[in-house]
Protein backbone atom coordinates (compact mmCIF):
# COMPACT_ATOMS: atom_id res chain seq x y z
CA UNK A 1 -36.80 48.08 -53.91
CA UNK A 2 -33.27 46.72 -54.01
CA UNK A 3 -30.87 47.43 -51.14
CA UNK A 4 -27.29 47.94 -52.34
CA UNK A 5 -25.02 47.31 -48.95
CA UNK A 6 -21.59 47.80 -49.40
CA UNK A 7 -18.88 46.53 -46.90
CA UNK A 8 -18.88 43.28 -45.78
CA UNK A 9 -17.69 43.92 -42.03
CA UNK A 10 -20.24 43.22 -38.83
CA UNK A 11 -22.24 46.28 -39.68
CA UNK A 12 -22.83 45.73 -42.95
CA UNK A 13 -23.88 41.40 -42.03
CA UNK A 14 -25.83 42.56 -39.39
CA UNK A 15 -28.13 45.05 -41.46
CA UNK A 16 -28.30 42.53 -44.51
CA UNK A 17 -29.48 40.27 -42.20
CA UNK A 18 -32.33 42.54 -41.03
CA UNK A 19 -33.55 43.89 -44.21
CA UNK A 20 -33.68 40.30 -45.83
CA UNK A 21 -36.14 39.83 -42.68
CA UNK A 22 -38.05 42.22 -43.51
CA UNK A 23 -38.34 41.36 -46.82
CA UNK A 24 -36.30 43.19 -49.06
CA UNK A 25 -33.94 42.15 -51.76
CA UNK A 26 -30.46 42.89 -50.48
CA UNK A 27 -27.01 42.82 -52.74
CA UNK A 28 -24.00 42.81 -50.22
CA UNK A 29 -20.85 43.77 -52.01
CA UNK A 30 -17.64 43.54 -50.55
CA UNK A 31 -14.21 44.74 -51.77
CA UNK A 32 -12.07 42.14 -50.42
CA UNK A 33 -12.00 38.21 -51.03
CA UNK A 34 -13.59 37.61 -47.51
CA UNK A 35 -16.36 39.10 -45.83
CA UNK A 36 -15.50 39.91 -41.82
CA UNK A 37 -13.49 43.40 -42.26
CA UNK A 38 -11.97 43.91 -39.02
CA UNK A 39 -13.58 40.93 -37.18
CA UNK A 40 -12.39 38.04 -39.11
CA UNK A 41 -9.57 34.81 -38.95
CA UNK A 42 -7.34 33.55 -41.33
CA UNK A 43 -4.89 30.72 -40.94
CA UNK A 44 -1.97 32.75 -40.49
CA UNK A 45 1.51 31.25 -42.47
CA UNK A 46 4.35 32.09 -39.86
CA UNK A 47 2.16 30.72 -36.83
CA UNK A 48 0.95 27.89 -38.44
CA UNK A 49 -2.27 28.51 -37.13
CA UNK A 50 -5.68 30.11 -37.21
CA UNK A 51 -5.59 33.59 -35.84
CA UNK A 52 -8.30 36.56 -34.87
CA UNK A 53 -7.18 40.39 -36.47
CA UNK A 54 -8.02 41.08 -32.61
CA UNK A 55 -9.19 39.23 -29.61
CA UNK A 56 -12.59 40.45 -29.14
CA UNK A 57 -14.53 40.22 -25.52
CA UNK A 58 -18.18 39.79 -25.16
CA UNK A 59 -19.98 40.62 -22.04
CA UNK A 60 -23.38 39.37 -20.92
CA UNK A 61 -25.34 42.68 -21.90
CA UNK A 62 -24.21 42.25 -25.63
CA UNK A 63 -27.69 42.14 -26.46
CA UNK A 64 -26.99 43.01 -30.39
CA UNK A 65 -24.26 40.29 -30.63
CA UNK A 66 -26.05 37.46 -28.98
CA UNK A 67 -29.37 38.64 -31.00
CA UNK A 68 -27.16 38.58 -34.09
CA UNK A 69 -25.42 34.75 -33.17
CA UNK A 70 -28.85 33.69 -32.73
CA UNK A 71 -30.12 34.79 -36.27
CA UNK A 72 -27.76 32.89 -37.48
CA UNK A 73 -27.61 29.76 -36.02
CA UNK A 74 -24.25 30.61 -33.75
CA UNK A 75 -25.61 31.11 -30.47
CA UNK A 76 -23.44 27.77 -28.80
CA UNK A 77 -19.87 29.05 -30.64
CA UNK A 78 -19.09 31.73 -27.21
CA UNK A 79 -17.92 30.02 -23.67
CA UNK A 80 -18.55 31.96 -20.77
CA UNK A 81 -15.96 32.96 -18.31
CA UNK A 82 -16.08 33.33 -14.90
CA UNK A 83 -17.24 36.91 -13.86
CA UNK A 84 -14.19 37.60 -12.48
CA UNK A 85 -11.42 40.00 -14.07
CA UNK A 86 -8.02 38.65 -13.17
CA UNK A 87 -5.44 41.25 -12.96
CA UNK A 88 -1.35 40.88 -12.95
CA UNK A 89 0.71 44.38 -11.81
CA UNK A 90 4.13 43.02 -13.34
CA UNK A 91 5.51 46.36 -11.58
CA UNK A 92 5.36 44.34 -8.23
CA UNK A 93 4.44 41.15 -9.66
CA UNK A 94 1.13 40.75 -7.49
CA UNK A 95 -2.08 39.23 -8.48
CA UNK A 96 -5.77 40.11 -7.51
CA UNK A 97 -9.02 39.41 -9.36
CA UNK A 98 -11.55 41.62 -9.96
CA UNK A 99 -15.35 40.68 -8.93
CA UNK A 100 -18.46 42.45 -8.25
CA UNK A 101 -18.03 42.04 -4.99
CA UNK A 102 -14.59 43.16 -3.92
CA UNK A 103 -15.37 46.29 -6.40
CA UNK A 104 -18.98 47.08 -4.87
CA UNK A 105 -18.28 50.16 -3.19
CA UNK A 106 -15.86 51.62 -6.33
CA UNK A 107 -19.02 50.78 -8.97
CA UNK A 108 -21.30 52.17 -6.50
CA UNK A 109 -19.14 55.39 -6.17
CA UNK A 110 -18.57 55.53 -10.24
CA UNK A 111 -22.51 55.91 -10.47
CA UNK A 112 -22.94 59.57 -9.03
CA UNK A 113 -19.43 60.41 -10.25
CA UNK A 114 -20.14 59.88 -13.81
CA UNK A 115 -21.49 63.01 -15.78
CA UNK A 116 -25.03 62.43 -17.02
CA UNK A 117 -24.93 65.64 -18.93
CA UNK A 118 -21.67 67.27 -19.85
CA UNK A 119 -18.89 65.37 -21.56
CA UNK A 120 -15.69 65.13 -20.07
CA UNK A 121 -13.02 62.86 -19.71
CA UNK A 122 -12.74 59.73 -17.74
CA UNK A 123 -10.28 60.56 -15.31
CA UNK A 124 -11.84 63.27 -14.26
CA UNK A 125 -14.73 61.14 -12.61
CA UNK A 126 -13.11 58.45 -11.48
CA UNK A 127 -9.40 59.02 -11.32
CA UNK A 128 -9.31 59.55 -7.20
CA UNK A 129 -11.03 56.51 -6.94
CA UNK A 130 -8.69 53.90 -4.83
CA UNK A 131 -8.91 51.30 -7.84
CA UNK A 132 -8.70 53.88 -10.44
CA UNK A 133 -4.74 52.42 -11.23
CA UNK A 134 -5.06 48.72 -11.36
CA UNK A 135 -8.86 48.78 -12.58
CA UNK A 136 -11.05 51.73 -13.64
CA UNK A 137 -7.74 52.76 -15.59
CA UNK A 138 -6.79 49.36 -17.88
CA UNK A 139 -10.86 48.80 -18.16
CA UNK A 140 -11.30 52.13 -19.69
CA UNK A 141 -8.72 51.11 -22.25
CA UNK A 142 -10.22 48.21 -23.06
CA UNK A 143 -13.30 49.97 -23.57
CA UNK A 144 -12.91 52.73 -25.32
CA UNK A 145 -9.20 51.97 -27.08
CA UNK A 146 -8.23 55.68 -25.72
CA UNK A 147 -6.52 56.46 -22.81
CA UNK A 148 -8.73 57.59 -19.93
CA UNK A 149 -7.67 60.86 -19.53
CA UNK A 150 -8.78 61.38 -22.81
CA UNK A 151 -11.85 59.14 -23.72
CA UNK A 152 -15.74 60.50 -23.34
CA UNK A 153 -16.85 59.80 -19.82
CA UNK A 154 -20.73 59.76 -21.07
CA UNK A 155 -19.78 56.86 -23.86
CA UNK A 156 -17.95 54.81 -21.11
CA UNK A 157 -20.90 55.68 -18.53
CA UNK A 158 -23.62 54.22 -21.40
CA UNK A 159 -21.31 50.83 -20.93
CA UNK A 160 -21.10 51.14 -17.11
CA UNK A 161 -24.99 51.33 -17.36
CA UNK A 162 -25.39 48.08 -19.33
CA UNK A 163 -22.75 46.09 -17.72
CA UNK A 164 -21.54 46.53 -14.31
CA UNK A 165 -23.92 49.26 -13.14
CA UNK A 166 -26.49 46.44 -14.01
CA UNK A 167 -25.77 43.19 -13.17
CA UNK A 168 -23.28 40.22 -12.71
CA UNK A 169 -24.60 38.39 -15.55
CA UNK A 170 -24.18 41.66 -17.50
CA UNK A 171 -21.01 41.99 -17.04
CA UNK A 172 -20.11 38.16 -17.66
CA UNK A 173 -17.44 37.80 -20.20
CA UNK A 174 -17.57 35.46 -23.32
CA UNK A 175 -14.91 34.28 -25.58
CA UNK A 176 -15.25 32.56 -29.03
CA UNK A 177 -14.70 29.16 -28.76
CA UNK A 178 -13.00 28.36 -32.17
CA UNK A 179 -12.29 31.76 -33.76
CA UNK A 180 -13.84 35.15 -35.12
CA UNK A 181 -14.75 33.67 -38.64
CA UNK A 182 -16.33 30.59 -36.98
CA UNK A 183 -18.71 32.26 -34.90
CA UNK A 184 -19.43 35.71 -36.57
CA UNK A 185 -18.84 35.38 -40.29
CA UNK A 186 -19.32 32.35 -42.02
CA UNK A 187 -22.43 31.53 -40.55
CA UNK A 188 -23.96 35.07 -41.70
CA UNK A 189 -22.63 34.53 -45.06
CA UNK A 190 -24.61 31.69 -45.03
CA UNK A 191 -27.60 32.47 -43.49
CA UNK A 192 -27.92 35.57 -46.13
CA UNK A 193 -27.37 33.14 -49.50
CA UNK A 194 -30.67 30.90 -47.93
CA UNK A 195 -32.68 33.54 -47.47
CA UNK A 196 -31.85 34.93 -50.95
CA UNK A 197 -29.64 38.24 -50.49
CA UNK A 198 -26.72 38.38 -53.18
CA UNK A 199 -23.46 38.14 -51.52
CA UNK A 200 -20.42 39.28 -54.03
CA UNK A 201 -17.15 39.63 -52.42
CA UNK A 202 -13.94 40.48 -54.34
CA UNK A 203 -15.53 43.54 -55.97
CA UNK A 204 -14.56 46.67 -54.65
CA UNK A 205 -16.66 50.13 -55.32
CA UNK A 206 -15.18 52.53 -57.18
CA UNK A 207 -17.58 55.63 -57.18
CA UNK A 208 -20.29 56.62 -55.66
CA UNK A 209 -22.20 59.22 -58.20
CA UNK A 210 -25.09 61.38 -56.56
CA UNK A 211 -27.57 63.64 -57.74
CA UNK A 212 -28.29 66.79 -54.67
CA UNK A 213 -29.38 64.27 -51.86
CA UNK A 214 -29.74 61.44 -53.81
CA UNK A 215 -27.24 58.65 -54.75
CA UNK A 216 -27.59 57.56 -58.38
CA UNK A 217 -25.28 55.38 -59.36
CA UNK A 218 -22.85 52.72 -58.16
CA UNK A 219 -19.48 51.49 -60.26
CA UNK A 220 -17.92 48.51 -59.21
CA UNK A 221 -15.22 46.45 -60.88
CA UNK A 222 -18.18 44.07 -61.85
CA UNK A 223 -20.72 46.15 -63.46
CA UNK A 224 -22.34 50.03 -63.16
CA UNK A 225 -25.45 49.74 -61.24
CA UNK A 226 -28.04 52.69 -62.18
CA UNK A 227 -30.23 53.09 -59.07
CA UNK A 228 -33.95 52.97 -59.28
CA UNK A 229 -36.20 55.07 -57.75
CA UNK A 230 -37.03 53.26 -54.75
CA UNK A 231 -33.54 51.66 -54.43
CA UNK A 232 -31.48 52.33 -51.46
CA UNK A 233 -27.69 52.35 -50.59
CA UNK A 234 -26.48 51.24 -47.10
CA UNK A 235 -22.42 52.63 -46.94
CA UNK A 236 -21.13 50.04 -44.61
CA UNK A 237 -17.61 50.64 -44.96
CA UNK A 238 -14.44 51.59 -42.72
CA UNK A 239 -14.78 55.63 -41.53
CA UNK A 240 -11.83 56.33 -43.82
CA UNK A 241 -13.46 54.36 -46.92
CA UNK A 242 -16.78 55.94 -45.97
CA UNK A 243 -14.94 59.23 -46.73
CA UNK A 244 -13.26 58.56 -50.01
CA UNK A 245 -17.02 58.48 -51.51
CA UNK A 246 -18.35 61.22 -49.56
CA UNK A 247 -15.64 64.18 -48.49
CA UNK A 248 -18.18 65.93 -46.14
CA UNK A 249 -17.71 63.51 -43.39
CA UNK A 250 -16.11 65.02 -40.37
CA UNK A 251 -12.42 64.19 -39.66
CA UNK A 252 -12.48 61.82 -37.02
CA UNK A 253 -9.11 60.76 -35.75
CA UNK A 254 -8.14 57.20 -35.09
CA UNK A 255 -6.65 55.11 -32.34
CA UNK A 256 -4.30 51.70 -33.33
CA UNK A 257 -4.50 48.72 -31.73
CA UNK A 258 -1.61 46.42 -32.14
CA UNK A 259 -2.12 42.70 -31.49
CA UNK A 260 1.31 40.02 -31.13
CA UNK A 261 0.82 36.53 -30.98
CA UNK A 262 3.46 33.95 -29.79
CA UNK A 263 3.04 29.88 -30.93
CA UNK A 264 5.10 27.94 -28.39
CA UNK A 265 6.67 24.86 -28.76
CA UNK A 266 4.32 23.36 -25.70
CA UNK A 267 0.62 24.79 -24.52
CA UNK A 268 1.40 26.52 -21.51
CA UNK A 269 -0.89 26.34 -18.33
CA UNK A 270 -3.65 29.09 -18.70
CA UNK A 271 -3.23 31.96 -15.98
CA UNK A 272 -6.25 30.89 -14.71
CA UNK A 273 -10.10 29.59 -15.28
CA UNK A 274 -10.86 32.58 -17.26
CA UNK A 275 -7.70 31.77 -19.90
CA UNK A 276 -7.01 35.31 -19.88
CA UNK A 277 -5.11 38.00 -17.35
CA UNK A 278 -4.82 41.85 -17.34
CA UNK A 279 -1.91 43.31 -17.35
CA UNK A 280 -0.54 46.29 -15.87
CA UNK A 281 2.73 48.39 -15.78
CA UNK A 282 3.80 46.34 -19.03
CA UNK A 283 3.49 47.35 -22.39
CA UNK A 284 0.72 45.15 -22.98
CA UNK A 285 -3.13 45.50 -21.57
CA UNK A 286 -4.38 41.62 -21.93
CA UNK A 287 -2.74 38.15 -22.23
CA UNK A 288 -5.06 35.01 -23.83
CA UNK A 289 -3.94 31.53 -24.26
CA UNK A 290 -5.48 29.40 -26.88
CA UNK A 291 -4.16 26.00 -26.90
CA UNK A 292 0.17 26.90 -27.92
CA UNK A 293 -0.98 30.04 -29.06
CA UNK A 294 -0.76 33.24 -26.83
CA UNK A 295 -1.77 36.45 -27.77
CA UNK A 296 -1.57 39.98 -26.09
CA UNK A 297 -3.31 43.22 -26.94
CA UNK A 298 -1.73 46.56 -27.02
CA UNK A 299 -4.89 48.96 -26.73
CA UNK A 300 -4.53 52.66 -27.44
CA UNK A 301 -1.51 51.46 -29.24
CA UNK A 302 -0.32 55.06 -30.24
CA UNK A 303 3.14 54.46 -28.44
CA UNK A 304 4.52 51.18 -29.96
CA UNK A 305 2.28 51.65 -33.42
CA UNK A 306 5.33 53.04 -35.42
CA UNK A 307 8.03 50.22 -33.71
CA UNK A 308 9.61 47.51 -36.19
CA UNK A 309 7.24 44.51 -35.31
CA UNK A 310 10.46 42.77 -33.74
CA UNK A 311 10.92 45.50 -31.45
CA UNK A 312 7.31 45.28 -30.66
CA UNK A 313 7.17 41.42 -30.24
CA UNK A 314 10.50 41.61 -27.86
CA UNK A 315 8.89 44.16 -24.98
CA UNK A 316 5.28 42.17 -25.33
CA UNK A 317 7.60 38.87 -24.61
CA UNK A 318 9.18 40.12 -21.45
CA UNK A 319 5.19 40.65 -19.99
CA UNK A 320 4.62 37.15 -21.20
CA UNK A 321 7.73 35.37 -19.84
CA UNK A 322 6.84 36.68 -16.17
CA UNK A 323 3.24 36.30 -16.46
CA UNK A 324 3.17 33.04 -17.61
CA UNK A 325 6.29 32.23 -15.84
CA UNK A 326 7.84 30.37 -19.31
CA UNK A 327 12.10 30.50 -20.01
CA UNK A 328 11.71 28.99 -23.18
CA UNK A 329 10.96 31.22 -26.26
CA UNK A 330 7.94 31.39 -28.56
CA UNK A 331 8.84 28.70 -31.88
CA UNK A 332 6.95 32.11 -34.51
CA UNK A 333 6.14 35.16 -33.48
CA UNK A 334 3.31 37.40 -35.68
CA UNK A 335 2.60 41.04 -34.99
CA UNK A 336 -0.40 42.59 -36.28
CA UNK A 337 -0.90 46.47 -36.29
CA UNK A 338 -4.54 47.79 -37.06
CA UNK A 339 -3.86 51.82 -37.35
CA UNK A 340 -7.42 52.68 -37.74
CA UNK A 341 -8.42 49.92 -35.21
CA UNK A 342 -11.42 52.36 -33.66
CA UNK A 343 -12.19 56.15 -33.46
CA UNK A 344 -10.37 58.11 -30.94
CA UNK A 345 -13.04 58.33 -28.17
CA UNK A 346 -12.71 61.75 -26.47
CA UNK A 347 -15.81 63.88 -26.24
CA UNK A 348 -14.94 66.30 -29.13
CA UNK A 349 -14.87 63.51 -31.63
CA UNK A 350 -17.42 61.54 -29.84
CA UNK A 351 -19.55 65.01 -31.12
CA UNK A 352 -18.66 64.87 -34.43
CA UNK A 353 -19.80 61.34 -35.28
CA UNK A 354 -22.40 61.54 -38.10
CA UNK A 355 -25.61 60.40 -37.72
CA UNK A 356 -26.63 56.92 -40.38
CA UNK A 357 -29.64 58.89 -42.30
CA UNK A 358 -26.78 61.04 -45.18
CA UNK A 359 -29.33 61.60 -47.91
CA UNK A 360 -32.83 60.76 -49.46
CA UNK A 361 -31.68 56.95 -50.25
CA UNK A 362 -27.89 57.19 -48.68
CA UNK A 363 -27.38 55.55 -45.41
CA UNK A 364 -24.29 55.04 -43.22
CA UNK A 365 -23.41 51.97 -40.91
CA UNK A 366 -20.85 51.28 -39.22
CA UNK A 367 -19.30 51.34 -35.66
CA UNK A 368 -17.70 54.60 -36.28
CA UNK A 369 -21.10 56.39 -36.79
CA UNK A 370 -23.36 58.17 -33.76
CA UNK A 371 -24.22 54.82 -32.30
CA UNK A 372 -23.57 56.06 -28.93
CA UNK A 373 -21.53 53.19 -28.32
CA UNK A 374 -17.52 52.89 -28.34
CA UNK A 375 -16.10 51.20 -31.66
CA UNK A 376 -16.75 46.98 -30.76
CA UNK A 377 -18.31 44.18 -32.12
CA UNK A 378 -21.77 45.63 -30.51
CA UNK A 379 -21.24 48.79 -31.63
CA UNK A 380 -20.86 47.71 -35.25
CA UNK A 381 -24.28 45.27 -35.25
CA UNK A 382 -26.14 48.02 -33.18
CA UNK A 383 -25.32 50.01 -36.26
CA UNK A 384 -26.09 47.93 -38.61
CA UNK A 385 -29.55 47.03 -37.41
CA UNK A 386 -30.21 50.91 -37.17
CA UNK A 387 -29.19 51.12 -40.79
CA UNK A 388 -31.73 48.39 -41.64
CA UNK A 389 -35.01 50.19 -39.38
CA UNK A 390 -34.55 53.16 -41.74
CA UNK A 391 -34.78 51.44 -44.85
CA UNK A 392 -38.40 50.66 -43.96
């Protein structure tokens, strides 16, 4: 048998990586020149620098992505943080951090408030809560890239049960050390070409032919792959890719995420420990320095997504320029707008999310399928390692 896995993203890495441990012979084709999708760095011309597509958090009870480092050697490329959440309200300009202990009582409330059955959305749980504003509301965001009074309180109460409903260490956060590429991508690459898998990037699928419940033939720029009898297709690909093969997938709406990132002419002082600082009443949700780069994230992005970037950059600077305290203006400025960034998490859609099994040798992975999970980096390798148990 011959798995055929196309889409080079986290999903797709992380279920190459599992079938070639189990022993099958695994082709990974990828579209575009570099494997990573939506998880990736690139040295990026008007910074001058190495950027992420999105600054993505880890928390302690990651257990897919620090499973997945380890399988490939990458385990050392995260620092931890401190488990502390430090949050700036640049309506008032006052500071407080957010730790297990000053939040006991609000996570210990958010456990019987939660539905365990019906789906509804967030806010309707927790939105009395006293820290519902300057905590439960921008964490939700973060989450589930959807606003709270829209996103599926039974996804975000699956999270709430492996991270702060668990433990401090569960809830740690951990931040790449170099970048996205570094510690996710090129080390899977190459962990995949030594254990033998086929790796062909820069060769984009064209069709997908299929026979009743049975996909038959792949055409890529490269060659026309007729599929054998016991070969097997794993459709790793972005939702709205997914669907361009296979026009029975449900409509499932989308939510942007816009990411601006400032070089300066100096590094500036971190905020803090952490190197990071929520933000709220601004137009951006979370500030990270790296070195002279800062970068903010504009979750649920829906209101700024259709902005000239230099209208964009301008109201992200004014958060910076208090937060950080700085008069003197950013040397390049870079604005980067993912409009598919994740699925729009409210419970209808959150229904409608197909299942990975789609035929007799057709399966789907990716962080938009039923994972249970919102759309993040361990969404995506939880997928792809459920792809990978049903090829067995």
């Amino acid at each position: 048998m011959t798995v055929h896995i196309v889409g080079a993203g986290l999903a797709g890495l992380s279920c190459a990586l599992a079938a070639v441990d189990d022993g099958h012979q695994v082709v990974l084709h990828e579209g575009a020149r570099q494997a990573g999708g939506r998880s990736r760095s690139w040295p990026e011309p008007t910074l001058g620098r190495i950027v992420d597509n999105g600054t993505h958090m880890v928390v302690g009870a990651n257990y897919a992505v620090f499973d997945y480092l380890k399988r490939i050697g990458s385990e050392n490329s995260m620092i931890p943080g401190p488990t502390a959440f430090p949050m700036l309200d640049l309506r008032t300009n006052r500071i407080w951090t957010a730790t297990p202990l000053r939040l006991l009582g609000s996570v210990l409330a958010s456990m019987w408030r939660m539905p365990r059955d019906t789906d509804s959305p967030i806010s309707d749980a927790l939105g009395r809560s006293k820290n519902y504003r300057r905590f439960w509301d921008p964490l939700a965001l973060a989450v589930m890239n959807t606003p709270a009074d829209k996103a599926s309180a039974l996804v975000f109460r699956r999270v709430l049960q492996r991270t702060l409903w668990k433990s401090q260490k569960a809830s740690q956060p951990w931040l790449v050390k170099e970048g996205l590429s570094e510690s996710f991508i090129q080390p899977a690459i190459a962990a995949l070409e030594k254990a033998g898998a086929v790796v062909r990037l820069n060769d984009p699928l064209r069709s997908l032919e299929r026979d009743g419940d049975r996909a038959t033939k792949l055409a890529f720029d490269s060659e026309t792959i007729e599929l054998g009898p016991d070969d097997k297709v794993v459709l790793a690909t972005p939702w709205v890719v997914a669907r361009g093969f296979l026009p029975e997938l449900p409509d499932l709406p989308a939510s942007p995420i816009v990411n601006v990132h400032f070089r300066m002419a100096e590094p500036p002082p971190p905020p803090n420990k952490a190197g990071f600082l929520g933000l709220l009443g601004g137009t951006g949700e979370w500030l990270f320095v790296r070195g002279d780069v800062v970068s903010v994230t504009i979750s649920g992005a829906a209101k700024v997504i259709d902005l000239p970037g230099e209208d964009i950059a301008a109201l992200v600077w004014q958060d910076v320029a208090r937060a950080l305290q700085i008069e003197t203006p950013p040397t390049a400025t870079r604005v980067i707008k993912e409009k598919r960034a994740t699925l729009y998490h409210t419970p209808e859609i959150e229904a409608r999310r197909p299942a990975p099994r789609f035929g007799e040798n057709l399966i789907l992975a990716g962080d938009w399928t039923a994972t249970g999970l919102p759309c993040t980096l361990e969404g995506a390798l939880t997928s792809g390692n459920v792809a990978a148990s049903l090829l067995r």
